[in-house]
Protein backbone atom coordinates (compact mmCIF):
# COMPACT_ATOMS: atom_id res chain seq x y z
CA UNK A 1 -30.66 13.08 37.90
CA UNK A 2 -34.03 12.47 37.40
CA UNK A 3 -34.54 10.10 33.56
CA UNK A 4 -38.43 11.11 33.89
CA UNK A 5 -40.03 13.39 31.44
CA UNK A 6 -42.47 15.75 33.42
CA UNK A 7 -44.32 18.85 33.74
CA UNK A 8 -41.46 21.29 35.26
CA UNK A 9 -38.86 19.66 32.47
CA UNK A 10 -41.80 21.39 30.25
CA UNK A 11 -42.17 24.15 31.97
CA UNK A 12 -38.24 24.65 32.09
CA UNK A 13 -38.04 24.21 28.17
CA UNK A 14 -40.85 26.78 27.27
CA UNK A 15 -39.42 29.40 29.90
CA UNK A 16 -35.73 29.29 29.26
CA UNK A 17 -34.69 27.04 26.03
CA UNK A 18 -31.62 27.36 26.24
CA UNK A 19 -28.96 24.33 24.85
CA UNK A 20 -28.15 22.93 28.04
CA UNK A 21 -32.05 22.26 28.58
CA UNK A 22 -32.49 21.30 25.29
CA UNK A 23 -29.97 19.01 25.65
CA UNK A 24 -31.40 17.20 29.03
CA UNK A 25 -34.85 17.10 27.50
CA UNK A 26 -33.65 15.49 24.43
CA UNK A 27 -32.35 12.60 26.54
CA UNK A 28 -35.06 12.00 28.56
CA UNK A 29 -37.75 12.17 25.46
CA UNK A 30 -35.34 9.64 23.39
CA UNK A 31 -34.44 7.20 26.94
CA UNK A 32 -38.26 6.87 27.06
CA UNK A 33 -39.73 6.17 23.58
CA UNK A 34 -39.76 2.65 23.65
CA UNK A 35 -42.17 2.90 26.94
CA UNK A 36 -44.83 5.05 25.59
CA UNK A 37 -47.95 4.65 24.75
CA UNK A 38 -48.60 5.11 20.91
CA UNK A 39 -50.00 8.41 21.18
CA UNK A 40 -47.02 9.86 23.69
CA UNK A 41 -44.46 8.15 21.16
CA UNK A 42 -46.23 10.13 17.89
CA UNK A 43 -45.85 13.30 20.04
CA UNK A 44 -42.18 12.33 21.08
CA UNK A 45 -41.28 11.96 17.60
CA UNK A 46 -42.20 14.55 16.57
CA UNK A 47 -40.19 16.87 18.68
CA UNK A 48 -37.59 14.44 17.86
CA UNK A 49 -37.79 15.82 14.04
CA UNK A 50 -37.69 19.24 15.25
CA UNK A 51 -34.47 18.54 17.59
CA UNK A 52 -32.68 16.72 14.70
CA UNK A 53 -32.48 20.22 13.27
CA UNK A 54 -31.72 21.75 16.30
CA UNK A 55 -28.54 24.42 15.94
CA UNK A 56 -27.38 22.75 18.79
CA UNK A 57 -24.77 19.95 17.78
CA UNK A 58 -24.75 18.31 21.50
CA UNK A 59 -28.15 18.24 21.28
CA UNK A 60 -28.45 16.20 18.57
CA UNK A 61 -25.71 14.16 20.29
CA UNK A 62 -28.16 13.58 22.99
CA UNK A 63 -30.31 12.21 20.74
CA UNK A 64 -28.42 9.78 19.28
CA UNK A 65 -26.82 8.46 22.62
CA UNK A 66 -30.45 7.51 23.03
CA UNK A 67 -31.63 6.66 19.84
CA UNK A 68 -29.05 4.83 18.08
CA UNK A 69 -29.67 1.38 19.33
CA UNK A 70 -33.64 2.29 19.37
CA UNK A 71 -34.91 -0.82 16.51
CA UNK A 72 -38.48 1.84 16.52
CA UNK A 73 -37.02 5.05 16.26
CA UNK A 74 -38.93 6.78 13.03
CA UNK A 75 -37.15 5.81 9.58
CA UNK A 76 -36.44 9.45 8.84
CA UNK A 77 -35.52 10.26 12.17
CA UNK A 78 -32.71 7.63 12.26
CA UNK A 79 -31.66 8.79 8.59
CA UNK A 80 -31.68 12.43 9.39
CA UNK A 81 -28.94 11.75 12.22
CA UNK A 82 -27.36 9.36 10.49
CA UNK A 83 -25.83 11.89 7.87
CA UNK A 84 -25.48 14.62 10.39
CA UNK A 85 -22.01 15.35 10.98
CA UNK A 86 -19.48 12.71 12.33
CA UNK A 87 -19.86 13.60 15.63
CA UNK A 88 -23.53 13.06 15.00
CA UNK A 89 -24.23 10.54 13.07
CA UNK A 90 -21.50 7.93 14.03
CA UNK A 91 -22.73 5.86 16.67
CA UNK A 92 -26.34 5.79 14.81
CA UNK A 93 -24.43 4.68 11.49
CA UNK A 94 -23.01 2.04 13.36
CA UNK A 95 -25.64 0.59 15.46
CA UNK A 96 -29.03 1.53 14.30
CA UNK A 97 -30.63 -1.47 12.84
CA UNK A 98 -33.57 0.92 10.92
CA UNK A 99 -30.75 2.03 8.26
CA UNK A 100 -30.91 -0.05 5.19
CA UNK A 101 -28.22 -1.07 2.89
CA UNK A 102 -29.56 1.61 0.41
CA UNK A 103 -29.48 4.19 3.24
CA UNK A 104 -25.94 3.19 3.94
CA UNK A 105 -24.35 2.76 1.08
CA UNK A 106 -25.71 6.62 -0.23
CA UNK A 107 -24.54 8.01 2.70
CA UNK A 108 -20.38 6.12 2.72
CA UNK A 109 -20.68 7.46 -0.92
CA UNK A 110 -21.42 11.13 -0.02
CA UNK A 111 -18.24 13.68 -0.02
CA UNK A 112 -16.14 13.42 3.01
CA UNK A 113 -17.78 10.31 4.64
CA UNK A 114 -13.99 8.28 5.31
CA UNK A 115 -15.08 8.47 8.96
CA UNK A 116 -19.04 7.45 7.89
CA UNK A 117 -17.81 4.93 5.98
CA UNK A 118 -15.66 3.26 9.02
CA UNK A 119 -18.47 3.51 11.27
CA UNK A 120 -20.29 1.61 8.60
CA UNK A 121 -17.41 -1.08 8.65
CA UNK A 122 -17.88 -1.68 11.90
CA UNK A 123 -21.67 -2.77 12.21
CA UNK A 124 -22.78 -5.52 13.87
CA UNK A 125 -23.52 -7.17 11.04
CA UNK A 126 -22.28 -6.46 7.22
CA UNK A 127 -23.76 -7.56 4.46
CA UNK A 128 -22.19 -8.51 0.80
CA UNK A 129 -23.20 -5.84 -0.86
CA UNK A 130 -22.60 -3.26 2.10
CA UNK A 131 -19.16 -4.91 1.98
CA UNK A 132 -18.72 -4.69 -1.49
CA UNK A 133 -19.66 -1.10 -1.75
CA UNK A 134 -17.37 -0.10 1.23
CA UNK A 135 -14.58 -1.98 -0.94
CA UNK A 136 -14.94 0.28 -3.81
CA UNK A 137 -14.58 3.72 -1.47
CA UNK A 138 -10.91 3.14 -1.34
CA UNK A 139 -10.87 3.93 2.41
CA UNK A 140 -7.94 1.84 3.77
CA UNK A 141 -9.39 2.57 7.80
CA UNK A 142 -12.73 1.42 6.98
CA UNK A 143 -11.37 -1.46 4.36
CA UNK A 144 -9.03 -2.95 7.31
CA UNK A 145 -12.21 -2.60 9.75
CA UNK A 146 -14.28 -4.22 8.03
CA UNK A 147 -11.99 -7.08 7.16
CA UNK A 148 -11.84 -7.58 11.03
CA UNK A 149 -15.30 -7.52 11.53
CA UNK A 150 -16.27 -10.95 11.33
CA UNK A 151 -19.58 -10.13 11.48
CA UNK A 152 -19.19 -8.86 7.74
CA UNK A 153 -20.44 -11.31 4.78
CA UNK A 154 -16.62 -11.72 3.09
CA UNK A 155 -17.10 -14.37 0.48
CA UNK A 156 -13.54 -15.81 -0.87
CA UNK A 157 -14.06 -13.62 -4.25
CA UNK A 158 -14.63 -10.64 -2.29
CA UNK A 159 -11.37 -11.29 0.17
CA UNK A 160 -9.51 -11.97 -3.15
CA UNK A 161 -10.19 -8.77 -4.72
CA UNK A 162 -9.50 -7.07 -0.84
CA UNK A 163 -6.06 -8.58 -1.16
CA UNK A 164 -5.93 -7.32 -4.80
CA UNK A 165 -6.59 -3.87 -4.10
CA UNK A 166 -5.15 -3.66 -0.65
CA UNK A 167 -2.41 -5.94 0.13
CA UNK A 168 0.36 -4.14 0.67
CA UNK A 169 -1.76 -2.42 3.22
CA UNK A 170 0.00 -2.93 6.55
CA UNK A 171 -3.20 -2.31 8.06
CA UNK A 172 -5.93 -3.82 5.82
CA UNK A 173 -2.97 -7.07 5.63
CA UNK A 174 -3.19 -7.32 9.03
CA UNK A 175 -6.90 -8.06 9.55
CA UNK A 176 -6.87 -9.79 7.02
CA UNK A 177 -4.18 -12.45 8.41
CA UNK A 178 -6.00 -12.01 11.57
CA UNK A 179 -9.16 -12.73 10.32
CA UNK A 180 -11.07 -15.83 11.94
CA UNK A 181 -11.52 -17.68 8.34
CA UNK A 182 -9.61 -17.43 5.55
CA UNK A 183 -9.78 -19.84 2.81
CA UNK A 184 -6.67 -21.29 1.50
CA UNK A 185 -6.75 -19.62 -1.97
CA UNK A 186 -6.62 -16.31 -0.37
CA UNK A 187 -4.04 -16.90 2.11
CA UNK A 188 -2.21 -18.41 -0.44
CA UNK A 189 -2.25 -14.50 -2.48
CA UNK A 190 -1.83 -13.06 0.52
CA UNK A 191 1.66 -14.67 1.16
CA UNK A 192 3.44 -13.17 -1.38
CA UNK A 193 2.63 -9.38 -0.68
CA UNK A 194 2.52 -8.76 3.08
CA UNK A 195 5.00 -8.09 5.08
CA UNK A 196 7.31 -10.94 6.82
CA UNK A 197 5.89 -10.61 10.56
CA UNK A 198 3.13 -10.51 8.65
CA UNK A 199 3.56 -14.07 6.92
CA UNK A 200 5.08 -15.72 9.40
CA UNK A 201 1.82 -14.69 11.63
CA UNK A 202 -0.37 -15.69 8.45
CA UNK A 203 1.96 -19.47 8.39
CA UNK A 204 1.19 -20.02 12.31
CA UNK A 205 -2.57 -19.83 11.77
CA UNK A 206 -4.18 -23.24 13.52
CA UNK A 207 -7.14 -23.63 10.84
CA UNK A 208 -4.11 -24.21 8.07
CA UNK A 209 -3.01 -27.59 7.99
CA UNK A 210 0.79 -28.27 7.57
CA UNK A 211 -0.47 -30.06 4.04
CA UNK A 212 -2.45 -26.52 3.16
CA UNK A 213 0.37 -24.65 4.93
CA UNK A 214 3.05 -26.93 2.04
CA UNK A 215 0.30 -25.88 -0.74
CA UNK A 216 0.26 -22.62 -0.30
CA UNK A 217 3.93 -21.94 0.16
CA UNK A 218 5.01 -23.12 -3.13
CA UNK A 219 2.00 -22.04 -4.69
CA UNK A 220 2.96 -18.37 -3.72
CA UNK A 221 6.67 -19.03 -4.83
CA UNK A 222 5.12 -19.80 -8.18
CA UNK A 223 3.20 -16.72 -8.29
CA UNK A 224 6.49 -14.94 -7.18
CA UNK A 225 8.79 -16.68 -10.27
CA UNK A 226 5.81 -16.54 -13.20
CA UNK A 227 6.06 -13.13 -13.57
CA UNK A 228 8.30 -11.51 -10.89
CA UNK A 229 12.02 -12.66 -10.66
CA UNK A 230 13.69 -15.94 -9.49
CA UNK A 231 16.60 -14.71 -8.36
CA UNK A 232 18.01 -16.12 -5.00
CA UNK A 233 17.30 -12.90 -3.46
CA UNK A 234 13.73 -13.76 -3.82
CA UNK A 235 13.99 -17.19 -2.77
CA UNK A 236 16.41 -16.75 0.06
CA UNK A 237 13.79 -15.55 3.05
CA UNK A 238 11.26 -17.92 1.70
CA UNK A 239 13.76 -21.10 2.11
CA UNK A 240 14.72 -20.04 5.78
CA UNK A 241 11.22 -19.61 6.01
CA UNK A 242 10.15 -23.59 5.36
CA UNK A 243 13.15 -24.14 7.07
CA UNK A 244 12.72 -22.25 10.26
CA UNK A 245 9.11 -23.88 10.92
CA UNK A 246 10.10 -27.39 9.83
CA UNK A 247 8.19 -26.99 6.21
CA UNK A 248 10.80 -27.08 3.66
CA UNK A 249 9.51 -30.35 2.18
CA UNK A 250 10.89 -32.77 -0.30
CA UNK A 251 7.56 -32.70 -2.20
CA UNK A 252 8.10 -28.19 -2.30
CA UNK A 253 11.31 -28.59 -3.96
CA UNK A 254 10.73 -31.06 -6.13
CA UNK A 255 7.94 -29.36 -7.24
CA UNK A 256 10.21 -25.85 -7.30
CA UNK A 257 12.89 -27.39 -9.45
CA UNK A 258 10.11 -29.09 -12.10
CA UNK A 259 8.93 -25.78 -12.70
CA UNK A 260 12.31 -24.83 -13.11
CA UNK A 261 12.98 -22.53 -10.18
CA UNK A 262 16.53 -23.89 -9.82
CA UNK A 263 17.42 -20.61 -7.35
CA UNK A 264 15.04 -21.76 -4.56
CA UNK A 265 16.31 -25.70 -5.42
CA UNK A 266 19.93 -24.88 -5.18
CA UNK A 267 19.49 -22.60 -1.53
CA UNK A 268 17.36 -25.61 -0.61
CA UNK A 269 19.18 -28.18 -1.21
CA UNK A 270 22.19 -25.84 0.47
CA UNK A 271 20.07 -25.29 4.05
CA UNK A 272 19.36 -29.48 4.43
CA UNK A 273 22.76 -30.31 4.40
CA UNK A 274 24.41 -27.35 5.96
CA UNK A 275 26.51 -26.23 3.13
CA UNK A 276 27.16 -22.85 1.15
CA UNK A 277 25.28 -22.42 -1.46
CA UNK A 278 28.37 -21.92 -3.74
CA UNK A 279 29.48 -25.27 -2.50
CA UNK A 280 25.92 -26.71 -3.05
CA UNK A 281 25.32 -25.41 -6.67
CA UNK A 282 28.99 -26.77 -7.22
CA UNK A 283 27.72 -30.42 -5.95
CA UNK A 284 24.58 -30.05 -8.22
CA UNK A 285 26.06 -29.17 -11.81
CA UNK A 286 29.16 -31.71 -11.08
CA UNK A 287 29.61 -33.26 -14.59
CA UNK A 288 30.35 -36.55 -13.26
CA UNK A 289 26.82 -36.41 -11.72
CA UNK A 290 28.36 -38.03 -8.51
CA UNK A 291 28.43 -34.41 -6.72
CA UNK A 292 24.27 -34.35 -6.50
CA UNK A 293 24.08 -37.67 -4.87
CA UNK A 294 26.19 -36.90 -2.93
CA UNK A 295 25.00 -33.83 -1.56
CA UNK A 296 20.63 -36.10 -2.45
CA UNK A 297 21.93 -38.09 0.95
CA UNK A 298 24.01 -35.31 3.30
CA UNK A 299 20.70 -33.29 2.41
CA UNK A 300 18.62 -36.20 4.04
CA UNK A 301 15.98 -36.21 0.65
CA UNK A 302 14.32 -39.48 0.52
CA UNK A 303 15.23 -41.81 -2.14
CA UNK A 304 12.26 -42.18 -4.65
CA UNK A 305 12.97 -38.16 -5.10
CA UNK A 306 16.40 -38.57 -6.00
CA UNK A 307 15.82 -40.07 -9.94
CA UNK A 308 12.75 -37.21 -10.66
CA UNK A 309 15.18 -34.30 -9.01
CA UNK A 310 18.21 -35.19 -11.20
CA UNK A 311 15.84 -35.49 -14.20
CA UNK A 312 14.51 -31.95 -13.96
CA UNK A 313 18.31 -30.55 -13.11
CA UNK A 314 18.96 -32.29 -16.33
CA UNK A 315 16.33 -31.03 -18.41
CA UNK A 316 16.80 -27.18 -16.69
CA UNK A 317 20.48 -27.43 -18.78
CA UNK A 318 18.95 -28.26 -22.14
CA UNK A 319 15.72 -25.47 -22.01
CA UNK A 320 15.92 -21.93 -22.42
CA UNK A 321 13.69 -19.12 -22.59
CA UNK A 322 11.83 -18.84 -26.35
CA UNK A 323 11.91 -14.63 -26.32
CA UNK A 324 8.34 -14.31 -26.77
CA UNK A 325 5.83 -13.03 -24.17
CA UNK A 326 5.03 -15.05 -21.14
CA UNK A 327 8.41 -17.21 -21.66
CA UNK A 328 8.94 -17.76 -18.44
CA UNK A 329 5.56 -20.03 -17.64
CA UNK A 330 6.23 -21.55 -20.95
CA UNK A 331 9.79 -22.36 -19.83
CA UNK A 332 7.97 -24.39 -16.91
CA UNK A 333 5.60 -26.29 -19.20
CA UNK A 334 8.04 -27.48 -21.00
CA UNK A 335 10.15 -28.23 -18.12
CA UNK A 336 7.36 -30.46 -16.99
CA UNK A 337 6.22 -31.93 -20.00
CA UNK A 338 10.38 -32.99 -20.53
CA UNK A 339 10.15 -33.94 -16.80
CA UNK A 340 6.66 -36.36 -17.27
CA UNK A 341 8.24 -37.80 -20.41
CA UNK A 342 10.57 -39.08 -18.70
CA UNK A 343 8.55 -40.64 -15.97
CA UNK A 344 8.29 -44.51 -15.74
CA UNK A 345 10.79 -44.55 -18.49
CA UNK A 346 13.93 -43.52 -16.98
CA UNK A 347 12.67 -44.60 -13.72
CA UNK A 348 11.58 -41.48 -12.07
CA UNK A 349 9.47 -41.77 -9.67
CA UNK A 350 6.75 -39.45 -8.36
CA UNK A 351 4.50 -39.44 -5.08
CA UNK A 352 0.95 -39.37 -6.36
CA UNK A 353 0.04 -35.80 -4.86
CA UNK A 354 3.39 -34.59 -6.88
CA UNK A 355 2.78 -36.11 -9.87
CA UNK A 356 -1.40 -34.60 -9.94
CA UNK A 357 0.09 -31.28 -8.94
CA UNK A 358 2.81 -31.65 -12.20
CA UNK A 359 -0.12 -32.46 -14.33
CA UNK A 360 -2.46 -30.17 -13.19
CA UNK A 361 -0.04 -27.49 -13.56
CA UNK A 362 0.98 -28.10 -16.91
CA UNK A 363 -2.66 -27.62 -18.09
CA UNK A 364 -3.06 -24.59 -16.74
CA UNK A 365 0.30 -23.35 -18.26
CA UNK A 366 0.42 -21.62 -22.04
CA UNK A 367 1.44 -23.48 -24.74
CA UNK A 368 5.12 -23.03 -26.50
CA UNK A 369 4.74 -20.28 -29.13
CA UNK A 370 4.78 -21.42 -32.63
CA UNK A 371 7.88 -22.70 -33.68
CA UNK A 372 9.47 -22.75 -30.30
């Protein structure tokens, strides 16, 4: 077929105008804007505002097959398809580049826009505010698009509040694991509330290193005991976890049982040397003490960890919780404080990167209530 605007195409439209025509002269007059001269393209557009009222809805389709990759298609033109209907205005929401973030954002706000609003997700480029905006719509389809589009502007505040809102979204938790960067404070949120194919995907990503992989893991357990449960139910699939991909580290569970985790210690401890855990909690409350060393070397644990591990089992049987709200985290500060005290003094010993992780975790822990 002939792409050519010309007199009979004219002739054809002013003796029978019917939509078939209309739609064949829309394309032609839209395929050859860009080539005209300026006085043929002020003519063009102008029928092209009369055609994006056209009746015809596969007219205006024809328009926009054209048009919506056009950079000098007329500013009202390209808004005027834009919040046609979806079948409409979808392609031109996504590609045009003469919609502005103030276009854009009115029109993913407008009622029933959940398909305008993934279109939107899914432009070239995104910016922050765009992003933020299609955040706020609650749109799960267009929230897990544009999470995947990595042509969107997702700072690490705006991925945390994505994985605050939305993640225990299969969907929206999935682009976000996929996602080409992810910083480490967001994966590390991220662990705790997607699902386990899910985590285990989020654990193999190359651009974690095994020491930001070992941060984040216990990390996430902490934000799983301080205020959820630590039960071994809860710790169970996170041990085989570590275990499974060669991560279950002496510096993670010394750094579980300081804080006082002693579920996640004792299944631990249990998986390294190939014991039930009934048989392994046994070894590590023996009152002769000669149980846990024994089952420090079966477990293969280095020795410098053995003094600071039997330490913090020893402290865990002297604390308990104080009643009051937030007892749990305070349980753990003074678990480490009790734990520190001891250090040098009793011979514990700490690597360096344990011993700034204790301390910087006990200042970002609340104080004992008042006469606790």
């Amino acid at each position: 077929m002939d792409q050519m605007l010309n007199e009979d195409d004219v002739k054809r439209l002013l003796s029978n105008p019917d939509g078939e025509t209309r739609i064949e002269i829309a394309g032609k007059i839209a395929s050859q804007h860009q080539g005209l001269s300026s006085d043929e393209r002020k003519v063009a557009e102008d029928i092209f505002r009369l055609m994006v009222h056209d009746a015809e809805v596969r007219v205006r389709e024809a328009l926009v097959r054209q048009l919506k990759d056009n950079p000098t298609v007329p500013h009202d033109v390209a808004l005027a398809l834009a919040s046609d209907v979806d079948d409409v205005s979808l392609p031109m929401l996504q590609f045009s580049e003469v919609l502005t973030d103030d276009d854009l954002i009115e029109i993913i706000h407008s009622q029933g826009a959940e398909g305008k609003q993934v279109a939107v997700a899914g432009r070239q480029t995104v910016s922050s505010t765009l992003a933020d905006a299609l955040i706020e719509t609650g749109n799960e389809t267009a929230v897990a698009t544009l999470v995947s589009n990595e042509g969107a502007d997702l700072n690490e505040h705006t991925l945390s509040h994505v994985v605050d809102r939305y993640g225990e979204s299969e969907s929206v938790g999935k682009s976000l694991v996929e996602r080409k960067s992810l910083p480490v404070s967001v994966a590390e949120r991220l662990l705790t509330q997607v699902s386990e194919h899910l985590r285990q995907h989020l654990l193999a990503r190359r651009d974690l290193s095994p020491e930001a992989v070992a941060t984040v893991m216990i990390q996430a357990r902490e934000l799983a005991v301080l205020g959820l449960s630590n039960s071994e139910s809860n710790a169970a699939p996170l041990v085989d976890h570590l275990y499974q991909v060669g991560r279950l580290t002496p510096s993670i569970i010394l750094r579980a049982v300081s804080m006082g985790d002693m579920p996640f210690f004792e299944l631990a401890l249990a998986k390294l040397a190939r014991i039930k855990v009934e048989n392994c909690r046994t070894l590590i409350h023996d009152a002769g003490k000669r149980g846990f060393e024994a089952l420090f070397e079966k477990a293969g644990l280095p020795r410098p960890f053995f003094a600071a591990m039997r330490a913090a089992v020893d402290v865990s049987y002297e604390m308990e919780y104080d009643g009051g709200p937030h007892d749990r985290e305070r349980f753990s500060r003074r678990m480490i404080e009790r734990i520190l005290t001891q250090y040098g003094d009793l011979g514990v010993e700490f690597e360096n990167d344990d011993l700034e992780y204790l301390l910087a975790k006990l200042n970002r822990l609340p104080a004992s209530v008042k006469g606790s």
